[in-house]
PDB file of N, CA and C in Angstrom:
ATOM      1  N   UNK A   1       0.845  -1.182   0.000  1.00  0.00           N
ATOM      2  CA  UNK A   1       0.000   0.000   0.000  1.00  0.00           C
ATOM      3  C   UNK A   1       0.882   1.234   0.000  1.00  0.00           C
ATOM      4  N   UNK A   2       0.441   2.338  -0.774  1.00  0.00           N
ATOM      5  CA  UNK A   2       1.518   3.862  -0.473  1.00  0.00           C
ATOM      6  C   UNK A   2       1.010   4.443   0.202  1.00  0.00           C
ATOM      7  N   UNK A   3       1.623   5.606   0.285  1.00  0.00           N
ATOM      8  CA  UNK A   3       1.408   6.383   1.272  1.00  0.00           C
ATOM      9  C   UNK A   3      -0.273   6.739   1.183  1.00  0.00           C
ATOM     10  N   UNK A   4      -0.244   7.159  -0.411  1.00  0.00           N
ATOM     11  CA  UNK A   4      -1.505   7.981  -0.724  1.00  0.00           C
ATOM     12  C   UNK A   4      -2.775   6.947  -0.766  1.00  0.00           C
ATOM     13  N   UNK A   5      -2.562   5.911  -0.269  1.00  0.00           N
ATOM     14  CA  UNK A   5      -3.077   4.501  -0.619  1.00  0.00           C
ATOM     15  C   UNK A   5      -4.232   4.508   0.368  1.00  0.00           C
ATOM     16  N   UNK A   6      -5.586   3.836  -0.126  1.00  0.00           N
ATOM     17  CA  UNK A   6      -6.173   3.498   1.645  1.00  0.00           C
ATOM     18  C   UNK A   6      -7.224   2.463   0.867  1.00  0.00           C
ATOM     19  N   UNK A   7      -7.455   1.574   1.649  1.00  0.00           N
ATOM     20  CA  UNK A   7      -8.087   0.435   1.156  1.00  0.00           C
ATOM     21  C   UNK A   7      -9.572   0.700   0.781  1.00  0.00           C
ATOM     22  N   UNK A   8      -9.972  -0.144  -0.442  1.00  0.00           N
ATOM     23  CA  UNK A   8     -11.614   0.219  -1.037  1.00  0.00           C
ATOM     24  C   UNK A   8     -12.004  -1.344  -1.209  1.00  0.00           C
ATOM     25  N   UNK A   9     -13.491  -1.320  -0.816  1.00  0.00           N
ATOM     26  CA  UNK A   9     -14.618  -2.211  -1.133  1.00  0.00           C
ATOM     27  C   UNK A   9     -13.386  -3.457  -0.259  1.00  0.00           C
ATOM     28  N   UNK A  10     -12.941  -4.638  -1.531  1.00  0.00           N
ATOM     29  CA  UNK A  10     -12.603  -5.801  -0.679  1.00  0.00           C
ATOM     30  C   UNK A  10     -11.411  -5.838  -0.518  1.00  0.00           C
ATOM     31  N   UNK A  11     -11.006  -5.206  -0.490  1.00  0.00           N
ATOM     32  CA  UNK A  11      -9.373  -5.320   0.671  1.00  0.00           C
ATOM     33  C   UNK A  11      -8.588  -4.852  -1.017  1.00  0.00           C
ATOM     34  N   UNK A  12      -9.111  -4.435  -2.075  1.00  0.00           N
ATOM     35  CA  UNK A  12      -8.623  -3.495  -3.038  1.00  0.00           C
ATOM     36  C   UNK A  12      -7.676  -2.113  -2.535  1.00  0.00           C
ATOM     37  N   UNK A  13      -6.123  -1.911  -3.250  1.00  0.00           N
ATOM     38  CA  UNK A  13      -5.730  -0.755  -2.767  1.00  0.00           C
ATOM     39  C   UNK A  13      -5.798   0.437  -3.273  1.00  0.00           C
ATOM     40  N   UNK A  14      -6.814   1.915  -3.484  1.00  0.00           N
ATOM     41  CA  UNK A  14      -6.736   3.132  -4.318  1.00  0.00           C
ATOM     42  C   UNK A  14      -5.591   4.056  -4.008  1.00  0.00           C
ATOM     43  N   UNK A  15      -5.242   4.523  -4.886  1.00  0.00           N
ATOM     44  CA  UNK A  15      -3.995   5.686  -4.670  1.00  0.00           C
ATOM     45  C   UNK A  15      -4.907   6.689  -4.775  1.00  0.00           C
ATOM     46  N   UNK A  16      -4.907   7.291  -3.837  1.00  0.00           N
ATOM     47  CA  UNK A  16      -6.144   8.335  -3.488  1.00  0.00           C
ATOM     48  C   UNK A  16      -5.416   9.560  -4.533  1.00  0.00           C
ATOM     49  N   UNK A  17      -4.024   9.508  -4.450  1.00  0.00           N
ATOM     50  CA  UNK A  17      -3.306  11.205  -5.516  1.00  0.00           C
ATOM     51  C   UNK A  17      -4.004  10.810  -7.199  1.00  0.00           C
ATOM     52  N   UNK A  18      -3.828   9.596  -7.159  1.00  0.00           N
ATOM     53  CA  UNK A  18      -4.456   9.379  -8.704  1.00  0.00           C
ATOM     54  C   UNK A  18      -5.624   9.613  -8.962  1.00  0.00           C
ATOM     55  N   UNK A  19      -6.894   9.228  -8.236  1.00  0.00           N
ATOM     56  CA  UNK A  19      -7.796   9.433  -8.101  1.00  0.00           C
ATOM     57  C   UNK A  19      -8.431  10.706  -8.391  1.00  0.00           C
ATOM     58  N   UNK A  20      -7.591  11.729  -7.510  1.00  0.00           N
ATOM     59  CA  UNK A  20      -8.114  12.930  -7.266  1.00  0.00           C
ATOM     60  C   UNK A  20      -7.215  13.437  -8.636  1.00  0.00           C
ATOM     61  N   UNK A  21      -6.413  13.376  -9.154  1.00  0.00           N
ATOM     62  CA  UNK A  21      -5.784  13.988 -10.569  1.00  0.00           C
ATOM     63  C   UNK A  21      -7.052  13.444 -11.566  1.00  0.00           C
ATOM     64  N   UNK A  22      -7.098  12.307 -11.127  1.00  0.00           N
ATOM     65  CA  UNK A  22      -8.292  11.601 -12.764  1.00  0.00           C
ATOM     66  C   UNK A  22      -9.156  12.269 -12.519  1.00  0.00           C
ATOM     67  N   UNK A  23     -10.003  13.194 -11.514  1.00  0.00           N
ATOM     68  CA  UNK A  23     -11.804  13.266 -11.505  1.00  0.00           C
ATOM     69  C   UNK A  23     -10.928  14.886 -11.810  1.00  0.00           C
ATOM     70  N   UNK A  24      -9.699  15.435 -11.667  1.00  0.00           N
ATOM     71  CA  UNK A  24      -9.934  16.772 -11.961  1.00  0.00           C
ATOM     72  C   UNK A  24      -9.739  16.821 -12.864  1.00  0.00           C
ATOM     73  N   UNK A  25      -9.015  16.071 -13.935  1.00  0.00           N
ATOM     74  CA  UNK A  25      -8.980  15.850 -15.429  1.00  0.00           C
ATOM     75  C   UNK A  25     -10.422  15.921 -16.130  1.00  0.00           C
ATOM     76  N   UNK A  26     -10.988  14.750 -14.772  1.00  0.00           N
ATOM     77  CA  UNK A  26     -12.651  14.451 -16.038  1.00  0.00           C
ATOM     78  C   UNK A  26     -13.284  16.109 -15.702  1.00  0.00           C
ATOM     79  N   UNK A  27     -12.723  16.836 -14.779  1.00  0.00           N
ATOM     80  CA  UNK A  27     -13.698  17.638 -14.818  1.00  0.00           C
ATOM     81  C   UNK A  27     -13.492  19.410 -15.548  1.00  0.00           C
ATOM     82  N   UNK A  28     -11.639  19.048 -15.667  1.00  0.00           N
ATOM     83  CA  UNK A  28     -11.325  20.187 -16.708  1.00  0.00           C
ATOM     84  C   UNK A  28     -11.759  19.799 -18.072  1.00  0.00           C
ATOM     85  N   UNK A  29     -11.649  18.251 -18.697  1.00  0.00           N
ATOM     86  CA  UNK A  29     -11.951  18.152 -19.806  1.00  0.00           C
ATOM     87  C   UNK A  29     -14.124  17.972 -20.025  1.00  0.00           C
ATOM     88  N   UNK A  30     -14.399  18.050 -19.131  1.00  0.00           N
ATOM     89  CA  UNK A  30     -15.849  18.881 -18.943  1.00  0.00           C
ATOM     90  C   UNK A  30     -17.168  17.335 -18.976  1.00  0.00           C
ATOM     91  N   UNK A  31     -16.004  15.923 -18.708  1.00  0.00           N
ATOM     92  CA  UNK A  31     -16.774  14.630 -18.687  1.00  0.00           C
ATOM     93  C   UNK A  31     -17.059  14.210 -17.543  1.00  0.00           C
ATOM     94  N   UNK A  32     -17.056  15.229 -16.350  1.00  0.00           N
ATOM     95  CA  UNK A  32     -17.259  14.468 -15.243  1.00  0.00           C
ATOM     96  C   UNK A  32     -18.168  14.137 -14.346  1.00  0.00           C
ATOM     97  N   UNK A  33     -19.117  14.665 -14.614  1.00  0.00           N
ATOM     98  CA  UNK A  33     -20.818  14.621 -15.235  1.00  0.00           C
ATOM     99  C   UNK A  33     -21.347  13.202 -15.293  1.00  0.00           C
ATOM    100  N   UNK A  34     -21.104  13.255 -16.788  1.00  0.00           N
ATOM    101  CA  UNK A  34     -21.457  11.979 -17.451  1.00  0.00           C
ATOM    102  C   UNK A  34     -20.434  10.951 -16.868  1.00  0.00           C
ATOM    103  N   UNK A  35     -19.304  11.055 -17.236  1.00  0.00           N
ATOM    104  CA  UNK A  35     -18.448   9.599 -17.369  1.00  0.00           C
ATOM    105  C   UNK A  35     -17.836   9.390 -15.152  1.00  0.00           C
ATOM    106  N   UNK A  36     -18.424  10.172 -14.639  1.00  0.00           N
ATOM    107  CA  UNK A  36     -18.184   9.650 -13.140  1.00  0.00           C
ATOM    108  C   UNK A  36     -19.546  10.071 -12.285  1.00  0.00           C
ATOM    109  N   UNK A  37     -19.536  11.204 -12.148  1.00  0.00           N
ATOM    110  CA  UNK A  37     -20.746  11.477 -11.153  1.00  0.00           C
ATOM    111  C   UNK A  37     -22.065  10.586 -11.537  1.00  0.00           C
ATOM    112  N   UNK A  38     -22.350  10.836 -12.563  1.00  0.00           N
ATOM    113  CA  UNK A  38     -23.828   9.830 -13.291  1.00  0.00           C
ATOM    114  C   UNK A  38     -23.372   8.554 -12.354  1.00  0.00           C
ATOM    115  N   UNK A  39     -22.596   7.384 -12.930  1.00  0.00           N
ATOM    116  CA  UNK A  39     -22.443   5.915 -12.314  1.00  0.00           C
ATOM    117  C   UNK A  39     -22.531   6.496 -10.982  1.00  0.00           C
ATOM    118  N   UNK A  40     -21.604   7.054 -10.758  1.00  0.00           N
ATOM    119  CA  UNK A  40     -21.342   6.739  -8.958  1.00  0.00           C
ATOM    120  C   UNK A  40     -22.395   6.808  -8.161  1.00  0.00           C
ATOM    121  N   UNK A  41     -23.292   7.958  -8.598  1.00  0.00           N
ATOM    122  CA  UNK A  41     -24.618   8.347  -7.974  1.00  0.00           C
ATOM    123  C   UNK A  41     -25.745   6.963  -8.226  1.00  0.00           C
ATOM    124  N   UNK A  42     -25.355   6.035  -9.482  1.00  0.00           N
ATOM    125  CA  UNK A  42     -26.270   5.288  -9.515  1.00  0.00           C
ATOM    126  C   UNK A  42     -25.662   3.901  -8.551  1.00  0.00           C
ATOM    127  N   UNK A  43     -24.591   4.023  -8.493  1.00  0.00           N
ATOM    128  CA  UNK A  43     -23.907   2.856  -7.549  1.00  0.00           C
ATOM    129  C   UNK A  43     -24.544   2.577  -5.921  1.00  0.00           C
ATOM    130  N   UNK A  44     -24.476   4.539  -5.632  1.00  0.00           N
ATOM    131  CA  UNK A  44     -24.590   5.046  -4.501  1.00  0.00           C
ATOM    132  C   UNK A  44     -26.058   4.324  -4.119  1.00  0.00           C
ATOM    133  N   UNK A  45     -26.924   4.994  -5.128  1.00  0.00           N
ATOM    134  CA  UNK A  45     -28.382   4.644  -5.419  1.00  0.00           C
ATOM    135  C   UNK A  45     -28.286   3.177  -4.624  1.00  0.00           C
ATOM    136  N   UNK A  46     -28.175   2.338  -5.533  1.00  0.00           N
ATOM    137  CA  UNK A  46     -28.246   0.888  -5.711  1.00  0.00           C
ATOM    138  C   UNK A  46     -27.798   0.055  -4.053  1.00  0.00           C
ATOM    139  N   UNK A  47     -26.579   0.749  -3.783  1.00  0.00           N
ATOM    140  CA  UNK A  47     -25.761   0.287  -1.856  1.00  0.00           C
ATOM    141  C   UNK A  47     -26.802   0.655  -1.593  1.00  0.00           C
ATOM    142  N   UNK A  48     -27.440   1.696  -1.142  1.00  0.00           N
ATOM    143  CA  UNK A  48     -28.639   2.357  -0.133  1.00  0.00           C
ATOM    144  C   UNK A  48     -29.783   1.714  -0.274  1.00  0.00           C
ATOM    145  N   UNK A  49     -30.146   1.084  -1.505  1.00  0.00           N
ATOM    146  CA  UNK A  49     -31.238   0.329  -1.572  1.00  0.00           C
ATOM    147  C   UNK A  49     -31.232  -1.161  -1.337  1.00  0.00           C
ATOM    148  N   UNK A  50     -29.698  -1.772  -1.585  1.00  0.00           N
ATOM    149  CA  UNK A  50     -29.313  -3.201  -0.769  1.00  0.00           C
ATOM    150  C   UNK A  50     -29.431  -2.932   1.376  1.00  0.00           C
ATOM    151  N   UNK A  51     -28.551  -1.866   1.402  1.00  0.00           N
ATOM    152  CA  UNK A  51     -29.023  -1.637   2.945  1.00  0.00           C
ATOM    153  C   UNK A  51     -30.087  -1.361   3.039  1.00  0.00           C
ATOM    154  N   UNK A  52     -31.320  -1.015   2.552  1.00  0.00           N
ATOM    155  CA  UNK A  52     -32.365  -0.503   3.395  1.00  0.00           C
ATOM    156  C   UNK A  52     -33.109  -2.283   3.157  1.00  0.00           C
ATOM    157  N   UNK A  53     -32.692  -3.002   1.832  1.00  0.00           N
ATOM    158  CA  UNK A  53     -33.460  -4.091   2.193  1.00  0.00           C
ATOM    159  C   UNK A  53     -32.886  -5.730   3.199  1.00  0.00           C
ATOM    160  N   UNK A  54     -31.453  -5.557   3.375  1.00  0.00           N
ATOM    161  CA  UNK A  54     -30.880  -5.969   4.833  1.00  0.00           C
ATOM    162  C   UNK A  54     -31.525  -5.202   5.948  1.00  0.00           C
ATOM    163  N   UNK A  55     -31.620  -4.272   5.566  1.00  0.00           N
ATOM    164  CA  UNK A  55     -32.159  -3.704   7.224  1.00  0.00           C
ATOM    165  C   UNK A  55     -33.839  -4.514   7.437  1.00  0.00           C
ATOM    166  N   UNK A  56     -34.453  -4.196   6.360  1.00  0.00           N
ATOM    167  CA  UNK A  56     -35.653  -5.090   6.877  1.00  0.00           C
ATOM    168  C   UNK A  56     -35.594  -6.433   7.036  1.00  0.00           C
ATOM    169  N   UNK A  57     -34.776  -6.798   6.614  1.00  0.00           N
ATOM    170  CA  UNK A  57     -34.326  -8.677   6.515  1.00  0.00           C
ATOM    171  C   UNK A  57     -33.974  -8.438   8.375  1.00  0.00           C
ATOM    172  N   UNK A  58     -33.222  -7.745   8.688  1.00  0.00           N
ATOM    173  CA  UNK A  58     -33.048  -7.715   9.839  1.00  0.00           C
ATOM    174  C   UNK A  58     -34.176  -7.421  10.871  1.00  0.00           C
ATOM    175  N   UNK A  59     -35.672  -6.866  10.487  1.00  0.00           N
ATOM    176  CA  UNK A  59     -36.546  -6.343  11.217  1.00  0.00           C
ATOM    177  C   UNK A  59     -36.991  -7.481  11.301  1.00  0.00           C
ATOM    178  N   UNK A  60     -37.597  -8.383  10.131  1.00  0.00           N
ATOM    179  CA  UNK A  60     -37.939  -9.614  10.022  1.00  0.00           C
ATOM    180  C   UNK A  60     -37.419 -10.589  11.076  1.00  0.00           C
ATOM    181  N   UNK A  61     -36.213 -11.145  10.705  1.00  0.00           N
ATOM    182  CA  UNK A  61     -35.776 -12.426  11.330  1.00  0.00           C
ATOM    183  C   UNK A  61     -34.738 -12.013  12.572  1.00  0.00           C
ATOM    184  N   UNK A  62     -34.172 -11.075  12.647  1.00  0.00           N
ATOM    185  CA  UNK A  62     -33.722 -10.895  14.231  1.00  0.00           C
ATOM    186  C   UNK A  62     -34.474 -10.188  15.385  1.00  0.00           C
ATOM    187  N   UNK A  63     -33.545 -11.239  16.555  1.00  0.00           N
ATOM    188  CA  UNK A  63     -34.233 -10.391  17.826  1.00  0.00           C
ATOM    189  C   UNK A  63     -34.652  -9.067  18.025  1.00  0.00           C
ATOM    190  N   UNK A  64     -35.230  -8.042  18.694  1.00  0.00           N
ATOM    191  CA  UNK A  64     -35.233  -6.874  18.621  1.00  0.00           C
ATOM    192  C   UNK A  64     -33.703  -6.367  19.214  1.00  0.00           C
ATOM    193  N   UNK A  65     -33.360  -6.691  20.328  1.00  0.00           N
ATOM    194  CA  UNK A  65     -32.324  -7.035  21.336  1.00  0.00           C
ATOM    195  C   UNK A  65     -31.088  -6.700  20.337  1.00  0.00           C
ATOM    196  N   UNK A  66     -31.142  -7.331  19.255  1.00  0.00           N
ATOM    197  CA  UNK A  66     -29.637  -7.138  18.201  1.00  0.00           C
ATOM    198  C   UNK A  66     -29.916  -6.340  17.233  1.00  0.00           C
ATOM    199  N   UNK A  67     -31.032  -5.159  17.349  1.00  0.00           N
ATOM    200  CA  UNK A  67     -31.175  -3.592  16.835  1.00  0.00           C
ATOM    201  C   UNK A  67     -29.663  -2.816  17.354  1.00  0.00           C
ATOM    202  N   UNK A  68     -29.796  -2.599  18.445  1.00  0.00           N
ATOM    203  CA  UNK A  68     -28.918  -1.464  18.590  1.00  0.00           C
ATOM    204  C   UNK A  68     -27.522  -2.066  18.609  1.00  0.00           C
ATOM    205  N   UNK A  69     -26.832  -3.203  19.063  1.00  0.00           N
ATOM    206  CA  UNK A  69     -25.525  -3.045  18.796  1.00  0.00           C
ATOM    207  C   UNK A  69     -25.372  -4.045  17.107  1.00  0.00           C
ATOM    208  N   UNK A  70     -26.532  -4.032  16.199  1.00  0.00           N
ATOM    209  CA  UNK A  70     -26.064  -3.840  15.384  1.00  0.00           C
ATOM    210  C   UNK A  70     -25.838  -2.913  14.514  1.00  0.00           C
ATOM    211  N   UNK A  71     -26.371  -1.699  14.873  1.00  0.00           N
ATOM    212  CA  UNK A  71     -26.297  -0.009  14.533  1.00  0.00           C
ATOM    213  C   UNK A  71     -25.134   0.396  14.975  1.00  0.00           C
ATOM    214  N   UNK A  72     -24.560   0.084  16.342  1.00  0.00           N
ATOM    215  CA  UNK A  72     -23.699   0.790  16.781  1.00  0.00           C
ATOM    216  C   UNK A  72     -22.680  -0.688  15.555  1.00  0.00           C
ATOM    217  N   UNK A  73     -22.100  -1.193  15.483  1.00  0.00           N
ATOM    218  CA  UNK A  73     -21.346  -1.934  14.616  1.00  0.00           C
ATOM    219  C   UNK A  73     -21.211  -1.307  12.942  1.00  0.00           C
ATOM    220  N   UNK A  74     -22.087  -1.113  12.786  1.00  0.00           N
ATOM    221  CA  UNK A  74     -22.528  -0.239  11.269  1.00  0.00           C
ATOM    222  C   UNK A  74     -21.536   0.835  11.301  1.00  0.00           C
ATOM    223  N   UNK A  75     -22.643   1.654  12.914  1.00  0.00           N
ATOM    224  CA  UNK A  75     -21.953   3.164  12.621  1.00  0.00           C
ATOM    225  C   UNK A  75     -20.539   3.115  12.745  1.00  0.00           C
ATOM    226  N   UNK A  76     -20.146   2.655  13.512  1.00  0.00           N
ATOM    227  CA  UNK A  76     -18.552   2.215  13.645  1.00  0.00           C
ATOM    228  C   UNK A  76     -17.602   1.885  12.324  1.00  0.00           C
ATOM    229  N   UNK A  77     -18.574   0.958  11.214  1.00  0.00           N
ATOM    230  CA  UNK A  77     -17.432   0.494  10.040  1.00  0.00           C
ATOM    231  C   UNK A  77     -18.061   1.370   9.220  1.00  0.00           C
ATOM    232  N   UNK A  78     -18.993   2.473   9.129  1.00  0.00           N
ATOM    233  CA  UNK A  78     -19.387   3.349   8.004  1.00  0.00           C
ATOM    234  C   UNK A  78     -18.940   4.780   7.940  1.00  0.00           C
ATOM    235  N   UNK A  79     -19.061   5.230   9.494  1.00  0.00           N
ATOM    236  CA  UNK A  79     -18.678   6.566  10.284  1.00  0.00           C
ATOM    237  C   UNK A  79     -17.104   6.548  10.619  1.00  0.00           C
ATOM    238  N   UNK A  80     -17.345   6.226  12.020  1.00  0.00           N
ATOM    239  CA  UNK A  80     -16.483   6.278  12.946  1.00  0.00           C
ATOM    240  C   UNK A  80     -14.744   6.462  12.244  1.00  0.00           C
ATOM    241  N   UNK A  81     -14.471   5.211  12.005  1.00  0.00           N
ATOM    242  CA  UNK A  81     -13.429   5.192  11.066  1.00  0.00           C
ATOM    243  C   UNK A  81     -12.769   5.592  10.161  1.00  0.00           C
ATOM    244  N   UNK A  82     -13.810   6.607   9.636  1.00  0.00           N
ATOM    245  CA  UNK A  82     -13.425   7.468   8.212  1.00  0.00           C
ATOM    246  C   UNK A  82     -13.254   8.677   9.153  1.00  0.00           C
ATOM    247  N   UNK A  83     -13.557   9.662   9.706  1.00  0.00           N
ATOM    248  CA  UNK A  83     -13.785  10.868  10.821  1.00  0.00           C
ATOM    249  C   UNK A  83     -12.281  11.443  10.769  1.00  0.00           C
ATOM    250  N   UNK A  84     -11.170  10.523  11.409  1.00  0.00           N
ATOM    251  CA  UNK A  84      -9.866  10.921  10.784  1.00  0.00           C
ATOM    252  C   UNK A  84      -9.914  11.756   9.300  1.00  0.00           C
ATOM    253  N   UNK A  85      -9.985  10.944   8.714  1.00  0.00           N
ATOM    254  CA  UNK A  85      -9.726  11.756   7.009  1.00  0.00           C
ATOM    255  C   UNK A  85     -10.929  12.904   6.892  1.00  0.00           C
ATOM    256  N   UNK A  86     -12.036  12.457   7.454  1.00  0.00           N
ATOM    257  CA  UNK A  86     -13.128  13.751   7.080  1.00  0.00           C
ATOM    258  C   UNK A  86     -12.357  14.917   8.054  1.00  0.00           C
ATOM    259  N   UNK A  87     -12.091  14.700   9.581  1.00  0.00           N
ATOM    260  CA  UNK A  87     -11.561  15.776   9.734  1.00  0.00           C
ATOM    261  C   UNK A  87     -10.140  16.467   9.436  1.00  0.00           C
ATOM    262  N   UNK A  88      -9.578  15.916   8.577  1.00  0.00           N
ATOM    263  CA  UNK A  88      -8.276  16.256   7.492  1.00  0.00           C
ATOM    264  C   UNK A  88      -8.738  17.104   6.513  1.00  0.00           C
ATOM    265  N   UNK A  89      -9.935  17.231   6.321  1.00  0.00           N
ATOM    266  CA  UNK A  89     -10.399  17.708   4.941  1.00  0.00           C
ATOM    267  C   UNK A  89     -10.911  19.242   5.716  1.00  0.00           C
TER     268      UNK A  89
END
């Protein structure tokens, strides 16, 4: 992993400097619209609608009892962990 490196989705490594050069490219050359924001937003779409239908899978077949520390587990690998870099920014 480099420096600029931080792990995505399954244990995949992004070079976060590349990243951020490619989306300012797509967005001086005026594609970043179409050829990134469009997908990502529909990706985004698509996660939020797999969690909201785990979450009812979870209303369904688990205890009530394993509501909250499975929220607090969530917020922990969704939040918590990133907070470093958000407060870098």
């Amino acid at each position: 992993m480099t420096v600029a490196g931080s792990y995505f989705g399954l244990g995949e490594v992004v070079d976060r400097m590349l990243l951020n050069h490619l989306l300012k490219i797509f967005t001086a050359l005026g594609i970043y619209a179409e050829s990134f924001e469009k997908p990502f937003l529909e990706c985004a779409y698509e996660f939020h609608t797999r969690l909201q239908e785990k979450h009812n899978r979870c209303l369904i077949y688990l205890d009530a009892s394993t509501r909250k520390p499975l929220i607090a587990t969530a917020k922990k690998q969704l939040l918590e962990r990133h907070i470093p870099a958000i407060l870098d920014k």
